[in-house]
N, C-alpha and C. Protein backbone atom coordinates (compact mmCIF):
# COMPACT_ATOMS: atom_id res chain seq x y z
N UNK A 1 -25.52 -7.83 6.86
CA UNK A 1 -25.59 -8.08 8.27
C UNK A 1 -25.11 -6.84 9.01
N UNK A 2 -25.76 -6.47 10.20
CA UNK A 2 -25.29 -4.97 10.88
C UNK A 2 -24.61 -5.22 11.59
N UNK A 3 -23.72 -4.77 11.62
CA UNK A 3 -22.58 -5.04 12.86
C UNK A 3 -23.22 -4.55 14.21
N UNK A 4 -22.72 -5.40 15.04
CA UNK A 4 -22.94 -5.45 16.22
C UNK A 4 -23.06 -4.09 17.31
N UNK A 5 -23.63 -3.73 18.19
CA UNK A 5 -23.38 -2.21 18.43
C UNK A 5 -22.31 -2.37 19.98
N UNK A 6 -21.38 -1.77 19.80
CA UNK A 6 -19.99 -1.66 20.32
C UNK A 6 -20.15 -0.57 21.65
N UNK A 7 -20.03 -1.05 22.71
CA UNK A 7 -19.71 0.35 24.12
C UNK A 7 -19.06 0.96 23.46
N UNK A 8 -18.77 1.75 25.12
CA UNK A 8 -17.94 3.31 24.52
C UNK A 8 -16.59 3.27 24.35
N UNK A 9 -16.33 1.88 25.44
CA UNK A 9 -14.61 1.11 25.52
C UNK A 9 -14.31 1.04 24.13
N UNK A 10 -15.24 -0.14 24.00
CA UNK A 10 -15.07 -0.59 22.64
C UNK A 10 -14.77 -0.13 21.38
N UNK A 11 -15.77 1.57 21.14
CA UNK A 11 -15.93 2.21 20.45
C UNK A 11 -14.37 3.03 20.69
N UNK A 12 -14.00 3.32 21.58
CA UNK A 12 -12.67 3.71 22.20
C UNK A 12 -11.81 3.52 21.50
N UNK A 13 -11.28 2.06 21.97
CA UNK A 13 -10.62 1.28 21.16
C UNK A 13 -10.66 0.56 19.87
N UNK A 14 -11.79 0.69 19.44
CA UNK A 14 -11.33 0.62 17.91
C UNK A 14 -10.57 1.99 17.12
N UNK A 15 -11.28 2.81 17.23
CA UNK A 15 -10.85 4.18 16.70
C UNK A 15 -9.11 4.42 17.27
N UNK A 16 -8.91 4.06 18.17
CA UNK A 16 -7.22 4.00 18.38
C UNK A 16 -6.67 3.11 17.89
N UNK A 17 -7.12 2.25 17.71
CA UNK A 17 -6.50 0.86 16.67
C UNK A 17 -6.48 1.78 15.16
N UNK A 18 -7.45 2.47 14.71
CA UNK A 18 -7.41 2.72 13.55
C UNK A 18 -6.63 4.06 13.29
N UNK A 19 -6.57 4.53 14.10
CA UNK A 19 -5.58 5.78 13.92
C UNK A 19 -4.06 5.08 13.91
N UNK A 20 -3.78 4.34 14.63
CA UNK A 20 -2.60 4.11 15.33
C UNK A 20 -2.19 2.88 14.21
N UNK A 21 -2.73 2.52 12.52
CA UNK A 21 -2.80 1.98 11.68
C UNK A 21 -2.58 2.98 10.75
N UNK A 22 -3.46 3.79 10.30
CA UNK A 22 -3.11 5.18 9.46
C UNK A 22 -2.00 5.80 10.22
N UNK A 23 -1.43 5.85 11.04
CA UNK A 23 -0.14 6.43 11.50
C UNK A 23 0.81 5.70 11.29
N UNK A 24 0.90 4.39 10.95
CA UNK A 24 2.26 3.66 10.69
C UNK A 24 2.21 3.74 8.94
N UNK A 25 0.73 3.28 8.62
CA UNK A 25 1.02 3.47 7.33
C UNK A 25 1.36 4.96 6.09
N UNK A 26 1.30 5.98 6.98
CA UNK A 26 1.66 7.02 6.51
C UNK A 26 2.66 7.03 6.12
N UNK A 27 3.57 6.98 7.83
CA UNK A 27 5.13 6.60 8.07
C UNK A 27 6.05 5.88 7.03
N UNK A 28 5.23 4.66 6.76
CA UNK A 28 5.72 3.41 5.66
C UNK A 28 6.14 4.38 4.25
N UNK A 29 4.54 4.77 4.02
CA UNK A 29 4.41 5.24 2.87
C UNK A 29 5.20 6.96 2.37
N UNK A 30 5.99 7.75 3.54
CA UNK A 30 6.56 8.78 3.79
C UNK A 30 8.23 8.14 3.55
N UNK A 31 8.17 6.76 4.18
CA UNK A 31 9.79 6.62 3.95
C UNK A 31 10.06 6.16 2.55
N UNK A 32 9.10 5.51 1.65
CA UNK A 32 9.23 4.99 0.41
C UNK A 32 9.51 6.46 -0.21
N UNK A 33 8.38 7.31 -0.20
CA UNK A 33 8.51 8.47 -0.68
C UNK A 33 10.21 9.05 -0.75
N UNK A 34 10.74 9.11 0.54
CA UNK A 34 11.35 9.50 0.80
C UNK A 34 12.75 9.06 0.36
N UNK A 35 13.05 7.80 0.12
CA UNK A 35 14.18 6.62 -0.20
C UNK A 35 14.45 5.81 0.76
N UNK A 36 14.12 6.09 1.71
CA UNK A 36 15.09 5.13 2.91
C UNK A 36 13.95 3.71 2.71
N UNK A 37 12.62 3.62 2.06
CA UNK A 37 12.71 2.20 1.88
C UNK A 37 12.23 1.92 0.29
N UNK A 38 12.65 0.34 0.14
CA UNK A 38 12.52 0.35 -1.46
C UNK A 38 10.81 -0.52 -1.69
N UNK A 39 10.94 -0.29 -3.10
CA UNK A 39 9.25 -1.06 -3.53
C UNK A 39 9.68 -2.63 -2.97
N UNK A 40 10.65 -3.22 -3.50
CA UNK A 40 11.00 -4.61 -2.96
C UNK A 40 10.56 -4.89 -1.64
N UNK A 41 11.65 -4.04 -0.90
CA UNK A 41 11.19 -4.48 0.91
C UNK A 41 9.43 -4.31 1.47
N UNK A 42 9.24 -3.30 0.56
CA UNK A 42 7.33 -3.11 0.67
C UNK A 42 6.80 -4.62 0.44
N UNK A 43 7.20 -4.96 -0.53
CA UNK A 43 6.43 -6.25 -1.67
C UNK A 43 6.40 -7.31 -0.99
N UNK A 44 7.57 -7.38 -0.72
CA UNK A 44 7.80 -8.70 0.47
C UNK A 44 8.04 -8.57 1.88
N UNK A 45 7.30 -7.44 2.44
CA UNK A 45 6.99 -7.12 3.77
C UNK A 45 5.98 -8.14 4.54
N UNK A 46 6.15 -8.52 5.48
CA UNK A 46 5.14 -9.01 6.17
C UNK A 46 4.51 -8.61 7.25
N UNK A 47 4.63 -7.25 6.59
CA UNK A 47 3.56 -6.18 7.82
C UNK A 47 2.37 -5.97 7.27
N UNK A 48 1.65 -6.49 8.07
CA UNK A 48 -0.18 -6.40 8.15
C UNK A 48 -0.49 -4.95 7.36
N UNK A 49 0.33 -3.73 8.08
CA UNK A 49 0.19 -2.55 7.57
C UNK A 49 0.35 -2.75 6.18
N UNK A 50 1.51 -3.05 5.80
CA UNK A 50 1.75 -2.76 4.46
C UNK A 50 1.26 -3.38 3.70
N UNK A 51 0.86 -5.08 3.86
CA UNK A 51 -0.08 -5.97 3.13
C UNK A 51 -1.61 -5.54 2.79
N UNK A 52 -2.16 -4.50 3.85
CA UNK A 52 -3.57 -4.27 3.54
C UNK A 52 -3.54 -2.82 2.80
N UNK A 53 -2.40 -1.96 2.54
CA UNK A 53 -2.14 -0.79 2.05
C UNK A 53 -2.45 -0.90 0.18
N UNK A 54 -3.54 -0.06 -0.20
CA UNK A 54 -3.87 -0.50 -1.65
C UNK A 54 -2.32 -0.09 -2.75
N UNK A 55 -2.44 -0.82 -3.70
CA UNK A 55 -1.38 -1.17 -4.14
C UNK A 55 -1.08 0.55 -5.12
N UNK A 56 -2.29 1.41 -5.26
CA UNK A 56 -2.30 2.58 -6.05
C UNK A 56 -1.90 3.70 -5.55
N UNK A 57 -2.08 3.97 -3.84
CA UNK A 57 -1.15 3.94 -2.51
C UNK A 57 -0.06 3.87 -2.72
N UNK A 58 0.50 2.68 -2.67
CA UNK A 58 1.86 2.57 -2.80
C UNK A 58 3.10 3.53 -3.82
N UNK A 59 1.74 2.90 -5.07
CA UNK A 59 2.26 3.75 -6.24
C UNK A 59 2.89 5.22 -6.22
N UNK A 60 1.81 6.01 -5.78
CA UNK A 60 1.62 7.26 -5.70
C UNK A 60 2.56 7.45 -4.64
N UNK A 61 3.32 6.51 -3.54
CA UNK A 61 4.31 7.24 -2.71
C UNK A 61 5.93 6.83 -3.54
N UNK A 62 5.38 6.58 -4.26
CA UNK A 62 6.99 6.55 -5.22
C UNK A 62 7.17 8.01 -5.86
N UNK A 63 8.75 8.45 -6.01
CA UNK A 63 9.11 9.51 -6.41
C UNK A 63 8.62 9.90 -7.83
N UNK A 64 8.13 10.88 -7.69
CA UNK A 64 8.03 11.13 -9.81
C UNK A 64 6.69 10.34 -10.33
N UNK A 65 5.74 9.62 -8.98
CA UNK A 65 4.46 9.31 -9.44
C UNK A 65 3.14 9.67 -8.48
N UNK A 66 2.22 10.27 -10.02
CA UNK A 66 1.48 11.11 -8.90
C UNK A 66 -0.30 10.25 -9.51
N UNK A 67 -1.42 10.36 -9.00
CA UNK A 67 -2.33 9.71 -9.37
C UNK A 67 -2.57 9.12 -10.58
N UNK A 68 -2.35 9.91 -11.66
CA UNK A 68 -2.80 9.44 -13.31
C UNK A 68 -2.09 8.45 -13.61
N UNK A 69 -0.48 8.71 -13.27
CA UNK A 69 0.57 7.85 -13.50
C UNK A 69 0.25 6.75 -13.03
N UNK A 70 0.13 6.72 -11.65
CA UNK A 70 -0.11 5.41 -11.13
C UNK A 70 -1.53 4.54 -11.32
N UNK A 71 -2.56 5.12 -11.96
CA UNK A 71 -3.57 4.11 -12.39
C UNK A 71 -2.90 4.12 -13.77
N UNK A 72 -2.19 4.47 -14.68
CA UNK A 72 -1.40 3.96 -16.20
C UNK A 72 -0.90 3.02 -15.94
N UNK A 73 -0.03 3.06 -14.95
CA UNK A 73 0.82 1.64 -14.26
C UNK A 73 -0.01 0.66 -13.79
N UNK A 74 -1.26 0.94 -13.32
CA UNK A 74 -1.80 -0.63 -13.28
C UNK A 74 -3.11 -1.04 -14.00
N UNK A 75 -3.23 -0.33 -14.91
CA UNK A 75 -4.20 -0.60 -16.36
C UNK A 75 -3.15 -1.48 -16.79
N UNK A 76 -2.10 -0.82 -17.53
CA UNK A 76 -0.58 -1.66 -18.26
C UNK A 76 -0.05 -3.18 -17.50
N UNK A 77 -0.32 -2.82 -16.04
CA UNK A 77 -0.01 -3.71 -15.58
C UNK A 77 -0.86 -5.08 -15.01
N UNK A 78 -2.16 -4.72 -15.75
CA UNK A 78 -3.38 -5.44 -15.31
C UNK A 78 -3.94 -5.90 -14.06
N UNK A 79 -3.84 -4.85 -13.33
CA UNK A 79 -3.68 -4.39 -11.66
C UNK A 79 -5.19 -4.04 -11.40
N UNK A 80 -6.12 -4.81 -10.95
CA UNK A 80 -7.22 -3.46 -10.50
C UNK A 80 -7.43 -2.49 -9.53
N UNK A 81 -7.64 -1.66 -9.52
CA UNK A 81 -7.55 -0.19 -9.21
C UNK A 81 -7.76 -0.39 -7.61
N UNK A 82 -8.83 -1.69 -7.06
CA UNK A 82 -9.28 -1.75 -5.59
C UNK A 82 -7.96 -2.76 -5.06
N UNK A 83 -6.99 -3.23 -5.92
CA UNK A 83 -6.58 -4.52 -5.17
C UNK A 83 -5.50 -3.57 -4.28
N UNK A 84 -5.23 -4.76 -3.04
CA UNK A 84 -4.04 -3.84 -2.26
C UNK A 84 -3.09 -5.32 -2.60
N UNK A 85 -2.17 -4.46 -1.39
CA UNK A 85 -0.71 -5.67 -1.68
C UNK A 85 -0.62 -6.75 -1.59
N UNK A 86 -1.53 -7.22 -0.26
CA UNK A 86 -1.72 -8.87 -0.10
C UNK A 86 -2.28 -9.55 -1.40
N UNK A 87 -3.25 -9.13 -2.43
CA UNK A 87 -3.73 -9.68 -3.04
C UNK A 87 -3.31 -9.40 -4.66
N UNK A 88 -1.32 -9.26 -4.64
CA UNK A 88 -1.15 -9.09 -6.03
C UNK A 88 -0.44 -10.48 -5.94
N UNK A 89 -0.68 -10.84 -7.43
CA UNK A 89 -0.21 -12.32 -7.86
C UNK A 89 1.44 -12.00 -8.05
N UNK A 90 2.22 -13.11 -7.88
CA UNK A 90 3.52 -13.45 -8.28
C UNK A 90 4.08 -12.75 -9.72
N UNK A 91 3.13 -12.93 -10.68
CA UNK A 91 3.44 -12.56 -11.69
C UNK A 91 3.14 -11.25 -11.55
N UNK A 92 2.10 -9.75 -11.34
CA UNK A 92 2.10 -8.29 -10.74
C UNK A 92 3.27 -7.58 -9.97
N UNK A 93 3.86 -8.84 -8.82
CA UNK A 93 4.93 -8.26 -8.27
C UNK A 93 6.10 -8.29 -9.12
N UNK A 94 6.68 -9.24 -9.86
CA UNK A 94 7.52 -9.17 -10.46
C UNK A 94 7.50 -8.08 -11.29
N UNK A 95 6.45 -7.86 -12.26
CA UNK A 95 6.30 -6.74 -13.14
C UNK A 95 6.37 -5.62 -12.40
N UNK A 96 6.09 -5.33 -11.16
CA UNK A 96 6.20 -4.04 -10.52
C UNK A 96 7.36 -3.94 -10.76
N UNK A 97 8.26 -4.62 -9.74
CA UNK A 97 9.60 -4.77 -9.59
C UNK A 97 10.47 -4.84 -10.63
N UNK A 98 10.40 -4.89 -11.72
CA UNK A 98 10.98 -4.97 -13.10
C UNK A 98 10.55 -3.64 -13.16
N UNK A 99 10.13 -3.02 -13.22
CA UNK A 99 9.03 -1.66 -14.10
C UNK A 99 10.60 -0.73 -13.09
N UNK A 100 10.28 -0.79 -11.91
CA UNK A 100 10.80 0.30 -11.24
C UNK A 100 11.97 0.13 -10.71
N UNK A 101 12.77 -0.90 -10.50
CA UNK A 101 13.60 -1.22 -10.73
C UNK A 101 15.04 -0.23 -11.50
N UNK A 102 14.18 -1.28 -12.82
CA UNK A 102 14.88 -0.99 -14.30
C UNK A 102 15.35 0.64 -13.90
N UNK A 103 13.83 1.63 -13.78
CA UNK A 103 13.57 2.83 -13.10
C UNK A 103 14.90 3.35 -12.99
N UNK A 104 15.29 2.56 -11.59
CA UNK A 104 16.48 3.10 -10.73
C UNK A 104 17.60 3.60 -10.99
N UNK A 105 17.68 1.88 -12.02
CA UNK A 105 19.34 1.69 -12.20
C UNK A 105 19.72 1.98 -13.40
């Protein structure tokens, strides 16, 4: 089905919606990097941002993991490569959270 064709408002404002989405989720994904936030508070975030952010994304903004690593981690972890955060099962998060965790401490 073709999507609908959008004014210039329209067209306007979507594209600022979508920047102004890739700009928080950078942010998100810059402070994980960074330490000031943990995989936990990500996991059980209930930010839209962070729920639609793919879960290999995430990966890759953790310290000490860079692309290869993070598709090893979710082959092992029986993760597929397209899923993002909203759509990992109970049992994925825990195993994250165990995996990196352990990691830490």
């Amino acid at each position: 089905m073709p999507l609908p064709p959008l004014t210039p408002e329209q067209r306007t404002a979507a594209l600022e919606k979508a920047a102004a989405s890739r700009k928080e989720r950078a942010l998100v994904l810059a402070e994980l990097k960074q330490g000031r936030r943990t995989l936990r508070e990500l996991l059980e975030s209930d930010s839209a941002i962070v729920r639609r952010t793919p879960v290999r994304n995430l990966l890759e903004s953790l310290p000490g993991i860079g692309k290869v690593r993070a598709g090893q981690i979710m082959s092992e972890l029986d993760i597929a490569t397209s899923r993002r955060v909203q759509g990992l099962g109970a049992r994925q998060r825990q195993l994250l959270l165990e995996r990196f965790e352990a990691a830490t401490a």
